[in-house]
C-alpha atoms as a PDB file:
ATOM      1  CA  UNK A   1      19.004 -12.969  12.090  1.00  0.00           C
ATOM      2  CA  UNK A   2      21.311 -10.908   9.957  1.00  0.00           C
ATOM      3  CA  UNK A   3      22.914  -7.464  10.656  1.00  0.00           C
ATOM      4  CA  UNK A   4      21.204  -6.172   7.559  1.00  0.00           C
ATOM      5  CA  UNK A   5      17.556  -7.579   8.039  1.00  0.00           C
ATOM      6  CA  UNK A   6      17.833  -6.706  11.483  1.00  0.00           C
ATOM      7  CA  UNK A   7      18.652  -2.835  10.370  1.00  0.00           C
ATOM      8  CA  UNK A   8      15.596  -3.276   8.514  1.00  0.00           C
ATOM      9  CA  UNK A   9      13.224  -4.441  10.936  1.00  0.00           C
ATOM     10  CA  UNK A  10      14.339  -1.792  13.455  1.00  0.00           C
ATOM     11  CA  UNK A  11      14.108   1.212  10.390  1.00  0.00           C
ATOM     12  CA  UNK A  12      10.662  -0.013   9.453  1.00  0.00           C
ATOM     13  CA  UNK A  13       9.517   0.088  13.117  1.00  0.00           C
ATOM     14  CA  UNK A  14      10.660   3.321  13.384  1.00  0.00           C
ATOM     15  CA  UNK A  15       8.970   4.288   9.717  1.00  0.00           C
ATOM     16  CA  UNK A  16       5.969   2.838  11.291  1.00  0.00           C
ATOM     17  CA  UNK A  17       5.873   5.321  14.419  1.00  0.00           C
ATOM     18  CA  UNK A  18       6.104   8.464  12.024  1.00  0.00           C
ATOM     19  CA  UNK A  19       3.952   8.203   9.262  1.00  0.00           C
ATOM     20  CA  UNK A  20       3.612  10.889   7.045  1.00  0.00           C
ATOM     21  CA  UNK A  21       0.328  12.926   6.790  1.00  0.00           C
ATOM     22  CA  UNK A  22      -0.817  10.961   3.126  1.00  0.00           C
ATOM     23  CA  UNK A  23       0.745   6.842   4.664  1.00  0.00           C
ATOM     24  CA  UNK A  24      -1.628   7.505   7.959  1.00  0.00           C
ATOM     25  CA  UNK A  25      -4.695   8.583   6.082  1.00  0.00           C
ATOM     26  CA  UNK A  26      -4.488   5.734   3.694  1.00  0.00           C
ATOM     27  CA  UNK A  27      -3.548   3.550   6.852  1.00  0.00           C
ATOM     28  CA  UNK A  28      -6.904   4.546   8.175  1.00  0.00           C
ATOM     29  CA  UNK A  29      -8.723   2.564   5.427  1.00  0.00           C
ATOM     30  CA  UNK A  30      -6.410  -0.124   5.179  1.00  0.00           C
ATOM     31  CA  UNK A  31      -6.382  -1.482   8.739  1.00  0.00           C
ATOM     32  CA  UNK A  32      -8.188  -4.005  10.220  1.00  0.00           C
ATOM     33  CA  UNK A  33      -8.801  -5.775   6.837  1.00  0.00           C
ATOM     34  CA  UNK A  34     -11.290  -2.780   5.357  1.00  0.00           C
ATOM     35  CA  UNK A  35     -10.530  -2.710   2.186  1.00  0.00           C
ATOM     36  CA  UNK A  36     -12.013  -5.522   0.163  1.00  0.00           C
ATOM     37  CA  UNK A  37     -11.377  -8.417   3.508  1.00  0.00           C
ATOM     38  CA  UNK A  38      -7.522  -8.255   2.897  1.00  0.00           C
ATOM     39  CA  UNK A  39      -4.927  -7.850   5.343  1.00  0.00           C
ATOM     40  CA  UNK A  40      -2.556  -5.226   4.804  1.00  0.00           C
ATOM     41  CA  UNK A  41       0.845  -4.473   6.457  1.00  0.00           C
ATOM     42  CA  UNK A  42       2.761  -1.026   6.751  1.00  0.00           C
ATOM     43  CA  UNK A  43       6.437  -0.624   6.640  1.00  0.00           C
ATOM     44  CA  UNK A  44       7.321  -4.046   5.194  1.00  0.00           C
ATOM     45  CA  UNK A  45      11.298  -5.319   4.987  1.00  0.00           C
ATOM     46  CA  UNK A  46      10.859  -7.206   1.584  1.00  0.00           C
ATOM     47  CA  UNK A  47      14.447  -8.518   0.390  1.00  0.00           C
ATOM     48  CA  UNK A  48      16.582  -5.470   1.432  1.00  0.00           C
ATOM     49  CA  UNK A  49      13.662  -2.826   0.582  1.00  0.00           C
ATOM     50  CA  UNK A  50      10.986  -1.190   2.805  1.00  0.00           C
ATOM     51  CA  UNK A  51       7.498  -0.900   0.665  1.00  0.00           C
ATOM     52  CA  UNK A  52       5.055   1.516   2.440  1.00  0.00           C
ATOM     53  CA  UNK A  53       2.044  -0.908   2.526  1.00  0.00           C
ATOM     54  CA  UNK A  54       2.042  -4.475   1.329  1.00  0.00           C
ATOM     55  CA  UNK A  55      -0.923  -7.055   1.115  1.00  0.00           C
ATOM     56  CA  UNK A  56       0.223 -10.707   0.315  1.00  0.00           C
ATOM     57  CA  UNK A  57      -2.505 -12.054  -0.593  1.00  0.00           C
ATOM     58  CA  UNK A  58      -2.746 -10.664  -4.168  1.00  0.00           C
ATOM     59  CA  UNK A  59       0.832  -9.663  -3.880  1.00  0.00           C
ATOM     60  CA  UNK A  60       0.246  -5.690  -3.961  1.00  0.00           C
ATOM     61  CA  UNK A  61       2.361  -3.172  -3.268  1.00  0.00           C
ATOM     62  CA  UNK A  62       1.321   0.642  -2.405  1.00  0.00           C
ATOM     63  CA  UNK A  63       3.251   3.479  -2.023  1.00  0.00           C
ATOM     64  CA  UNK A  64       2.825   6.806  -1.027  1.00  0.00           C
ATOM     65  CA  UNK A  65       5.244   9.383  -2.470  1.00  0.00           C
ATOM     66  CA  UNK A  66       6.347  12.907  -1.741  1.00  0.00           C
ATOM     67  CA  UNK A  67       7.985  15.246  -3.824  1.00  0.00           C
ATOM     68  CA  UNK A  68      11.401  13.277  -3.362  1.00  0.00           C
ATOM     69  CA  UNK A  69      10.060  10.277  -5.614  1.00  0.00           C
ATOM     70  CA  UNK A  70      10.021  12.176  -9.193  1.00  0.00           C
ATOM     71  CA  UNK A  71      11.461   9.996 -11.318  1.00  0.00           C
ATOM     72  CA  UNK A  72      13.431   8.371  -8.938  1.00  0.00           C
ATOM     73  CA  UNK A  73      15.783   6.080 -10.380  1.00  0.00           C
ATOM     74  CA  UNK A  74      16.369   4.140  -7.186  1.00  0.00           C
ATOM     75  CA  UNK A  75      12.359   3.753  -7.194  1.00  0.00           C
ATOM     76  CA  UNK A  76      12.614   2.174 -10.447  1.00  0.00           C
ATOM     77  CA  UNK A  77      15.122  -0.241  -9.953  1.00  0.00           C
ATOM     78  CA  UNK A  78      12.939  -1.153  -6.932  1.00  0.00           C
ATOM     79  CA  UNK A  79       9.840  -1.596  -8.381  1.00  0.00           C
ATOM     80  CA  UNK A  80      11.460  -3.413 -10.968  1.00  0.00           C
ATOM     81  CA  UNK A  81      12.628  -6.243  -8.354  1.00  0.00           C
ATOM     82  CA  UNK A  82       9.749  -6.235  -6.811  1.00  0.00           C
ATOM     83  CA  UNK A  83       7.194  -7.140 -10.225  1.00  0.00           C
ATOM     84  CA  UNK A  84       9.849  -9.612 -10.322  1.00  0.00           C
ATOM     85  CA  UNK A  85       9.174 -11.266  -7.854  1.00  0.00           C
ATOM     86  CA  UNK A  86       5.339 -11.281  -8.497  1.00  0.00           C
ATOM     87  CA  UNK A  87       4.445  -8.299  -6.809  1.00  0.00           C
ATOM     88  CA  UNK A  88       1.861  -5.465  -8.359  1.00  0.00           C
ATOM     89  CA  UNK A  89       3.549  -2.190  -7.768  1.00  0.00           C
ATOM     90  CA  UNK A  90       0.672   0.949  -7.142  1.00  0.00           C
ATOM     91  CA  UNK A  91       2.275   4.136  -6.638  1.00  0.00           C
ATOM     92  CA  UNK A  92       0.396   7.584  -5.316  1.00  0.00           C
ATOM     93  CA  UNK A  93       1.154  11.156  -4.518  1.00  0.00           C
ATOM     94  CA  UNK A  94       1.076  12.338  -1.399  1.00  0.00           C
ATOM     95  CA  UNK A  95      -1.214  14.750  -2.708  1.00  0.00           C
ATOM     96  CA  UNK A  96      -3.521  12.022  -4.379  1.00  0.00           C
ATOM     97  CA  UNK A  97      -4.146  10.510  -1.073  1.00  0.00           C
ATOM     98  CA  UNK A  98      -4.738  13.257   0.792  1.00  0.00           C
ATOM     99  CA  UNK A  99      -7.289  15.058  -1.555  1.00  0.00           C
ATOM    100  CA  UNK A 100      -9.018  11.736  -3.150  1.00  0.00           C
ATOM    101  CA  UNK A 101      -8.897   9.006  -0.906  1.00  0.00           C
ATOM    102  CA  UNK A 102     -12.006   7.289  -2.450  1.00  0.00           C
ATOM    103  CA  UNK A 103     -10.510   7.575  -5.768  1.00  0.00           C
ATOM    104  CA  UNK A 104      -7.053   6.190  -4.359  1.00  0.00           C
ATOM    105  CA  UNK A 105      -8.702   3.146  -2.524  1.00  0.00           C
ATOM    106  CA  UNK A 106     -10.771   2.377  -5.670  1.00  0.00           C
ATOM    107  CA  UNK A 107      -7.721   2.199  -8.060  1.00  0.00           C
ATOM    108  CA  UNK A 108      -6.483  -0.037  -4.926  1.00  0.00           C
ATOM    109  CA  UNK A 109      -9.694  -2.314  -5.070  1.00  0.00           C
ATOM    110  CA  UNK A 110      -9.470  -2.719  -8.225  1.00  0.00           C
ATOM    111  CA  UNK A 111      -5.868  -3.975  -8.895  1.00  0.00           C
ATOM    112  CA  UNK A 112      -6.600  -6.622  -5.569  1.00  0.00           C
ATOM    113  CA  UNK A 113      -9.540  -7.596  -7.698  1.00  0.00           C
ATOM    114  CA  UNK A 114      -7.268  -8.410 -10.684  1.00  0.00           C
ATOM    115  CA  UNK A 115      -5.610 -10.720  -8.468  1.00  0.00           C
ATOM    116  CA  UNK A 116      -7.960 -11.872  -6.747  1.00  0.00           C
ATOM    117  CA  UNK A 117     -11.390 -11.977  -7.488  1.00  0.00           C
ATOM    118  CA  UNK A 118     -14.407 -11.476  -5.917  1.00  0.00           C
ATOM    119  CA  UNK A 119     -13.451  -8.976  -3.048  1.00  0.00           C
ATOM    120  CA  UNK A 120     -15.848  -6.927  -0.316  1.00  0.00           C
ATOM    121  CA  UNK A 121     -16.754  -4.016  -1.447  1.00  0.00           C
ATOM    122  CA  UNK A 122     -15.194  -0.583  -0.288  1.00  0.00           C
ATOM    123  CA  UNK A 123     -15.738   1.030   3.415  1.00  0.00           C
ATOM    124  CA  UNK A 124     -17.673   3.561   3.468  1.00  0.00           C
ATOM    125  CA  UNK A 125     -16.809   6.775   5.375  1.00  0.00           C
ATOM    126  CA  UNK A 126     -18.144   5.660   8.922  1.00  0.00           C
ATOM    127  CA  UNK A 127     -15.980   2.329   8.759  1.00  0.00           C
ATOM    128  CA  UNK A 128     -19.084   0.303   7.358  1.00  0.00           C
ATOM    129  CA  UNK A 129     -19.136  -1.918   4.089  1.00  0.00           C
ATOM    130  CA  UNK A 130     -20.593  -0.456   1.219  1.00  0.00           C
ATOM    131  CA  UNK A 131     -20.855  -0.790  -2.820  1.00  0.00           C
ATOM    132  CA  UNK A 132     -18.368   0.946  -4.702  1.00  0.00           C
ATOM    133  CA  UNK A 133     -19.124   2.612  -7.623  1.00  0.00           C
ATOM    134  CA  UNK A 134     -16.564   0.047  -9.566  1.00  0.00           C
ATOM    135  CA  UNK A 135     -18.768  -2.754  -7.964  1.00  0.00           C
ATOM    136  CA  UNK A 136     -21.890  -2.042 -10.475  1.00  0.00           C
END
């Protein structure tokens, strides 16, 4: 293993055990393959970059973003690889997640859909399936 992926494996461990506030919430309804069936990851070493959440099988990306993400040219050049190399790229405000979640996981839903068609519908607050109001 190289010196460089190995730097990444050990910084995304470490982003892993301090999540910020917005990456746990969303975390929360991501685990455990709620969302939709699919399996997410968190804190995912993809060629030299670190992507908040990642799900492979429809190849899409989240990220949760603070205040130091406006218009972020290192962001761009970064999502730019990344749609590259076949990846959807969904990007959210700290503030988003925290004070919509359902709204945030249905924008999510829906762009795994696009992907990859049919899906499970949404969790509902207790952790059980439900249908989404995009489901009708």
């Amino acid at each position: 293993m190289g010196v460089v992926l190995s730097n990444l494996i050990s910084r995304a461990k470490a982003l892993r055990k301090r999540p910020t506030d917005a990456e746990q919430l969303l975390w929360k309804y991501l685990r455990l393959k709620q969302l939709a069936g699919l399996k997410f990851r968190r804190q995912v070493p993809i060629d030299g970059y670190i992507v908040d959440f990642v799900c492979y099988e429809t190849k899409v990306v989240i990220e949760a973003d603070g205040g130091q993400h406006d218009q972020c040219e290192a962001d761009a050049e970064r999502d730019a690889f990344l749609r590259s190399q076949g990846f959807v790229v969904l990007r959210f405000w700290n503030t988003d997640i925290l004070n919509n979640i359902r709204g945030v996981l249905t924008e999510i839903q829906f762009a795994c859909r696009e992907r990859h068609p049919p899906l499970n519908p949404l969790p509902s607050r207790e952790g059980k399936m439900q249908n989404s109001e995009c489901d009708s």
